[in-house]
C-alpha atoms as a PDB file:
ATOM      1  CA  UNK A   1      14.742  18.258  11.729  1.00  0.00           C
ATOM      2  CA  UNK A   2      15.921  21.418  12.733  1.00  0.00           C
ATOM      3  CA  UNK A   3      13.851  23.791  11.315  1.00  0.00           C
ATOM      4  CA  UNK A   4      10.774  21.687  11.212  1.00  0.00           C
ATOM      5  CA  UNK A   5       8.562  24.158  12.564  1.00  0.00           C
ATOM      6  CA  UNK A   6       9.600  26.767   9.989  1.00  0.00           C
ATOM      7  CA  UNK A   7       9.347  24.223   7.186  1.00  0.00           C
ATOM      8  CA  UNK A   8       5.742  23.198   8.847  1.00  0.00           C
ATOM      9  CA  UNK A   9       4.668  27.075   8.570  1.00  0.00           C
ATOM     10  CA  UNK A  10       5.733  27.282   4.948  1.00  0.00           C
ATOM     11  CA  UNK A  11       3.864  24.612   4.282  1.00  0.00           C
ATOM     12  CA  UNK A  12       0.404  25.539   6.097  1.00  0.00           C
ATOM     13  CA  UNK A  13       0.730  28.629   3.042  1.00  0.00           C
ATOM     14  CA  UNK A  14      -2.691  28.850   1.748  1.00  0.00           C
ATOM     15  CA  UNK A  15      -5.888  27.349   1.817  1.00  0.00           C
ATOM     16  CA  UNK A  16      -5.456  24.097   0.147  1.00  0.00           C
ATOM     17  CA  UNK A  17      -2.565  23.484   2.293  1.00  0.00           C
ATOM     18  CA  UNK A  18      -4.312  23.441   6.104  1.00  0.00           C
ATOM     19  CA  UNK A  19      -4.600  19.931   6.063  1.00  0.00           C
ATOM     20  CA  UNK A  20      -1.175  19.729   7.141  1.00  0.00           C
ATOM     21  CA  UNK A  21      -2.036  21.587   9.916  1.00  0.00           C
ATOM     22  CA  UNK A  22      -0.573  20.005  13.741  1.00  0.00           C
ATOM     23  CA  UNK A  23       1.825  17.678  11.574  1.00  0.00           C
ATOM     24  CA  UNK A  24       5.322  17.177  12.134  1.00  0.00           C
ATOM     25  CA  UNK A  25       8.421  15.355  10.436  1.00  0.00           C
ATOM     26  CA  UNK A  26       9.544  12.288  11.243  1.00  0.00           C
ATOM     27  CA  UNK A  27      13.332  11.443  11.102  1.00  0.00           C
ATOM     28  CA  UNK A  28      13.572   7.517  11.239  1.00  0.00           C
ATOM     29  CA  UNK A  29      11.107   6.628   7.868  1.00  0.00           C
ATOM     30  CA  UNK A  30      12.166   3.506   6.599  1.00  0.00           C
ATOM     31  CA  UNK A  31      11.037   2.503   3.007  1.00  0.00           C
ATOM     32  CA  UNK A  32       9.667  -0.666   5.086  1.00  0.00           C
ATOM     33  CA  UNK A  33       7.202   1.921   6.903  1.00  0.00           C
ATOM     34  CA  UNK A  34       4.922   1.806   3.869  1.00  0.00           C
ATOM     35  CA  UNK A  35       4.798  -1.569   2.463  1.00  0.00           C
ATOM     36  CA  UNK A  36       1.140  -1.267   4.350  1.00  0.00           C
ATOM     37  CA  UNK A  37       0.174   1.336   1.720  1.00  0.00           C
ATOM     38  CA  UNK A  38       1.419  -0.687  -1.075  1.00  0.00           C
ATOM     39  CA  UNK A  39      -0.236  -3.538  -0.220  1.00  0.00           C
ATOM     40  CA  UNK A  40      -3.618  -1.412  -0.046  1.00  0.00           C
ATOM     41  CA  UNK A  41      -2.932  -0.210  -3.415  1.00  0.00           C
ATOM     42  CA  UNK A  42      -2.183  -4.040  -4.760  1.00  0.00           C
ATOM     43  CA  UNK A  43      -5.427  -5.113  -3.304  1.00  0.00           C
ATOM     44  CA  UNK A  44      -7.866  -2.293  -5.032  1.00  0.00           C
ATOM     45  CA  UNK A  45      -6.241  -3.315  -8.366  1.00  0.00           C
ATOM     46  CA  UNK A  46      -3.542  -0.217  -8.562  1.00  0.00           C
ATOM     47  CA  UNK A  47      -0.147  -2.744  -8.405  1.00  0.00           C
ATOM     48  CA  UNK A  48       1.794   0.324  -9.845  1.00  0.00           C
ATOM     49  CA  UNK A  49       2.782   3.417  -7.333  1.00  0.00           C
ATOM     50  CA  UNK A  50       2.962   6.559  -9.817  1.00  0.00           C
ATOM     51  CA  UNK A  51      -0.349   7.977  -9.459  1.00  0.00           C
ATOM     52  CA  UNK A  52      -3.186   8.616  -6.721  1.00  0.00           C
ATOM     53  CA  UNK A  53      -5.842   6.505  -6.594  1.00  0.00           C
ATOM     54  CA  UNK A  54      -8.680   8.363  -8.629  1.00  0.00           C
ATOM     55  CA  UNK A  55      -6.294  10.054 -10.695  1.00  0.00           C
END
């Protein structure tokens, strides 16, 4: 958390990577946080967690 902004500009490297762009880290991420994105991935048929969607 305390060199997030350095971190953030190493990131924003490149092209592909400008998507990132204005985003910032977030210190308190519990595993709990994305049980929403699991259960979006259960209900389009993709129960496992190893690879994108379309991949």
């Amino acid at each position: 958390m305390n060199n997030q902004k350095e971190l953030a500009k190493a990131m924003l490297a490149g092209e592909d990577n400008q998507k990132f762009k204005g985003m910032k880290f977030l210190a308190n991420v519990k595993d709990s946080d994305y049980n929403y994105v699991r259960s979006m991935y259960k209900t389009i048929g993709y129960p496992e967690f190893s690879n994108f969607v379309g991949e």
